[in-house]
C-alpha atoms as a PDB file:
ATOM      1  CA  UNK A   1       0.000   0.000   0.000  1.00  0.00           C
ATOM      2  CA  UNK A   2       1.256   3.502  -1.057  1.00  0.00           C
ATOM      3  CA  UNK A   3       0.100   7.132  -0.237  1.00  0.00           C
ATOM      4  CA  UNK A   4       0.483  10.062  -2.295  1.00  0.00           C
ATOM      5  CA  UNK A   5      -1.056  13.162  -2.626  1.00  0.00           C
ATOM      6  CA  UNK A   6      -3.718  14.180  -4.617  1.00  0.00           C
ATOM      7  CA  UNK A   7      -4.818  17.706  -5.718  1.00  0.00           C
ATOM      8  CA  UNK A   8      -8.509  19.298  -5.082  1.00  0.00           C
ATOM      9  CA  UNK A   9      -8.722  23.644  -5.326  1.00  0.00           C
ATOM     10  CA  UNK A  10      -4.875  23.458  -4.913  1.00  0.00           C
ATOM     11  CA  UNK A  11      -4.522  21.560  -2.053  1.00  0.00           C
ATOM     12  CA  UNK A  12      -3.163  17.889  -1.618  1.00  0.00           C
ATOM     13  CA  UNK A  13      -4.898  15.287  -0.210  1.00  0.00           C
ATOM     14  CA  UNK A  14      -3.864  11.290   0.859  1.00  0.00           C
ATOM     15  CA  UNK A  15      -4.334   8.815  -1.648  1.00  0.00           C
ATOM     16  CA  UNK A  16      -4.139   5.369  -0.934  1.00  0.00           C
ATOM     17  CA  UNK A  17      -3.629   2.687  -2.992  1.00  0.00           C
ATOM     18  CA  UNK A  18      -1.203  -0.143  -4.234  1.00  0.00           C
ATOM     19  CA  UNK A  19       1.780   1.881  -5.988  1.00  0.00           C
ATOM     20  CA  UNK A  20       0.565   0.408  -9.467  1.00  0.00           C
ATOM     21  CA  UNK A  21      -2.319   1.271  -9.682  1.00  0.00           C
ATOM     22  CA  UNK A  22      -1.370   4.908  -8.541  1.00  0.00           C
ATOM     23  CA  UNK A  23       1.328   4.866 -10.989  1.00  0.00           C
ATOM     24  CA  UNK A  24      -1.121   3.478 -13.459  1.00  0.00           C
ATOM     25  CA  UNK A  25      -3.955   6.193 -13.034  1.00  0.00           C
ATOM     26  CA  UNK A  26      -1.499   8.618 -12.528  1.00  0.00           C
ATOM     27  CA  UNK A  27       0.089   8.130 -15.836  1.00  0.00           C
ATOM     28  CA  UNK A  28      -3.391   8.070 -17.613  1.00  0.00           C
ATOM     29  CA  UNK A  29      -4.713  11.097 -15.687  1.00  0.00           C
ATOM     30  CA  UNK A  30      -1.516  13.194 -17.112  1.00  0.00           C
ATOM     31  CA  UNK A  31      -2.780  11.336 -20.616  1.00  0.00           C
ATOM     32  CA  UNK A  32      -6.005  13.199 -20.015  1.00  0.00           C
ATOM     33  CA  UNK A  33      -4.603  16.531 -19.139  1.00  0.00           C
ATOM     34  CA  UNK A  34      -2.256  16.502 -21.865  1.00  0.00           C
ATOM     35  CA  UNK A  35      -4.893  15.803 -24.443  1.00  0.00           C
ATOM     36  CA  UNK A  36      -3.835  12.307 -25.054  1.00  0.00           C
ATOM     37  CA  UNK A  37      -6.792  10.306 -24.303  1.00  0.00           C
ATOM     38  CA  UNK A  38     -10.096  11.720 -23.973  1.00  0.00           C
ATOM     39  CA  UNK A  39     -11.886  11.282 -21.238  1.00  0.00           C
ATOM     40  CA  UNK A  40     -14.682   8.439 -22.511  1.00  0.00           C
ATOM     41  CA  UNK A  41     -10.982   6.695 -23.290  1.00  0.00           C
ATOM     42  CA  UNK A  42      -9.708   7.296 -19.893  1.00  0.00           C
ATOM     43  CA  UNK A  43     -13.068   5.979 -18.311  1.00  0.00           C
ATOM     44  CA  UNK A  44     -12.566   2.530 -21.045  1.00  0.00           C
ATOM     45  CA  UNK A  45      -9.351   2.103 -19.878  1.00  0.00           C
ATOM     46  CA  UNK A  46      -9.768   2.396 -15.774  1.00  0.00           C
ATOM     47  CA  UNK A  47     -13.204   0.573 -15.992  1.00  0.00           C
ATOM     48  CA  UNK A  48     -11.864  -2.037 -18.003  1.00  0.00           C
ATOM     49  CA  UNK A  49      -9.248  -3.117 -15.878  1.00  0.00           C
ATOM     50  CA  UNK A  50     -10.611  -6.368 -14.218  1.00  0.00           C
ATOM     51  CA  UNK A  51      -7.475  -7.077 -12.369  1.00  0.00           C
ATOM     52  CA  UNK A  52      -8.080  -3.641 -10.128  1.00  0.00           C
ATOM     53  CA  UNK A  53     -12.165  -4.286  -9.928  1.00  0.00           C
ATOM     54  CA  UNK A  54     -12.529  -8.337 -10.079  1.00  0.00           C
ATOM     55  CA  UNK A  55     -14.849  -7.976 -13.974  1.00  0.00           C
ATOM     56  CA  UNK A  56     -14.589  -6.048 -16.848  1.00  0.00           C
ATOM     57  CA  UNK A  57     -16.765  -2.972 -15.629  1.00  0.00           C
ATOM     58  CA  UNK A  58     -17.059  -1.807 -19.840  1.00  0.00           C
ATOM     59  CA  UNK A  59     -19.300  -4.315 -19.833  1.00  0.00           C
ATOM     60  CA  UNK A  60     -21.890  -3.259 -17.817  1.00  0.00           C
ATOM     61  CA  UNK A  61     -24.577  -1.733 -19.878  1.00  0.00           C
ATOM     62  CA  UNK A  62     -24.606   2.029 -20.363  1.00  0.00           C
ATOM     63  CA  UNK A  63     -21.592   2.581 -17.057  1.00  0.00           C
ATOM     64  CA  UNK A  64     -19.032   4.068 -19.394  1.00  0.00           C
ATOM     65  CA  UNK A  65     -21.247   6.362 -21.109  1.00  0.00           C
ATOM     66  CA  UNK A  66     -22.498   7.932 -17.404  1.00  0.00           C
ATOM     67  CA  UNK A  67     -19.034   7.717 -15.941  1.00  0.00           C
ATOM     68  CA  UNK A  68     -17.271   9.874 -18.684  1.00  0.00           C
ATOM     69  CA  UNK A  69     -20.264  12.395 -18.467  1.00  0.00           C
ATOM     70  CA  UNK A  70     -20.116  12.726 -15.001  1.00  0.00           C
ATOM     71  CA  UNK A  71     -16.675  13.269 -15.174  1.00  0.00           C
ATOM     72  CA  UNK A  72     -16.757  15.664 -17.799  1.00  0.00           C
ATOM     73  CA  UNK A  73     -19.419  17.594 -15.471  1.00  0.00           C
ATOM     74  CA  UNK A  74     -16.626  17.403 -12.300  1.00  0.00           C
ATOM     75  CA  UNK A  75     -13.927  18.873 -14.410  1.00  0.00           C
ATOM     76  CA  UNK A  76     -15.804  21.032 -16.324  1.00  0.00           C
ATOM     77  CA  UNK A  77     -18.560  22.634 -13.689  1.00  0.00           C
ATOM     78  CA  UNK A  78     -16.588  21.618 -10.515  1.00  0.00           C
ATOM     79  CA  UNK A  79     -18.070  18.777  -7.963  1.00  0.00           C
ATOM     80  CA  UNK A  80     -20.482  20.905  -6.167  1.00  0.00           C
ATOM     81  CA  UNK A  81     -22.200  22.088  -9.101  1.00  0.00           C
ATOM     82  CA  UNK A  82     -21.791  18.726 -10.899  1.00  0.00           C
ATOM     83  CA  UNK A  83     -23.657  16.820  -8.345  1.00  0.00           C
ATOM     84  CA  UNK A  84     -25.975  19.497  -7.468  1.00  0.00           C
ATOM     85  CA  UNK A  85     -29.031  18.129  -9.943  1.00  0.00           C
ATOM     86  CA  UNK A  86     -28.295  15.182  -7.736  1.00  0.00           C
ATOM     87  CA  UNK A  87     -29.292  16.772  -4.009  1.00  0.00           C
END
C-alpha cells in the first residue's frame, strides 16, 4: 500500500492505494490533461481493468457512457455544481 497526494482547489490530499495502480492512473490522468486520451478513453481504460475491480466494468450496460459524463461535469462545472441536480 502507497500514499500520495492528490490535488482538489490546490490543495493535496492522501491517496491510498497499491503503488501500481497509482502509478497506473497517474500516468493516464496526465494522458487526459495533456490531451492524449479523452476522457470516454480514460473511463474505457480504468473501468476495463478487471485485475483492479474483479470484472470487466465496460461491460456493464450504459456505465461508461455515465461515468465519462459525469466526469466531464466534475472537471468542467466543478463537484459541487456537478452533483448538485443530484441533491
Amino acid at each position: 500500500m502507497r500514499s500520495t497526494a492528490g490535488e482538489r482547489n490546490g490543495e493535496a490530499y492522501p491517496v491510498q492505494d497499491d503503488a501500481h495502480w497509482i502509478e497506473r492512473y497517474q500516468k493516464l490522468w496526465a494522458q487526459h490533461r495533456d490531451q492524449q486520451i479523452s476522457t470516454a478513453d480514460l473511463v474505457k481504460t480504468v473501468l476495463s481493468v478487471s485485475d483492479h475491480w474483479e470484472q470487466d466494468l465496460t461491460q456493464v450496460s450504459g456505465l461508461v457512457e455515465q461515468v465519462s459524463a459525469d466526469l466531464d461535469a466534475i472537471l468542467t462545472l466543478g463537484m459541487r455544481k456537478a452533483v448538485q441536480p443530484l441533491c
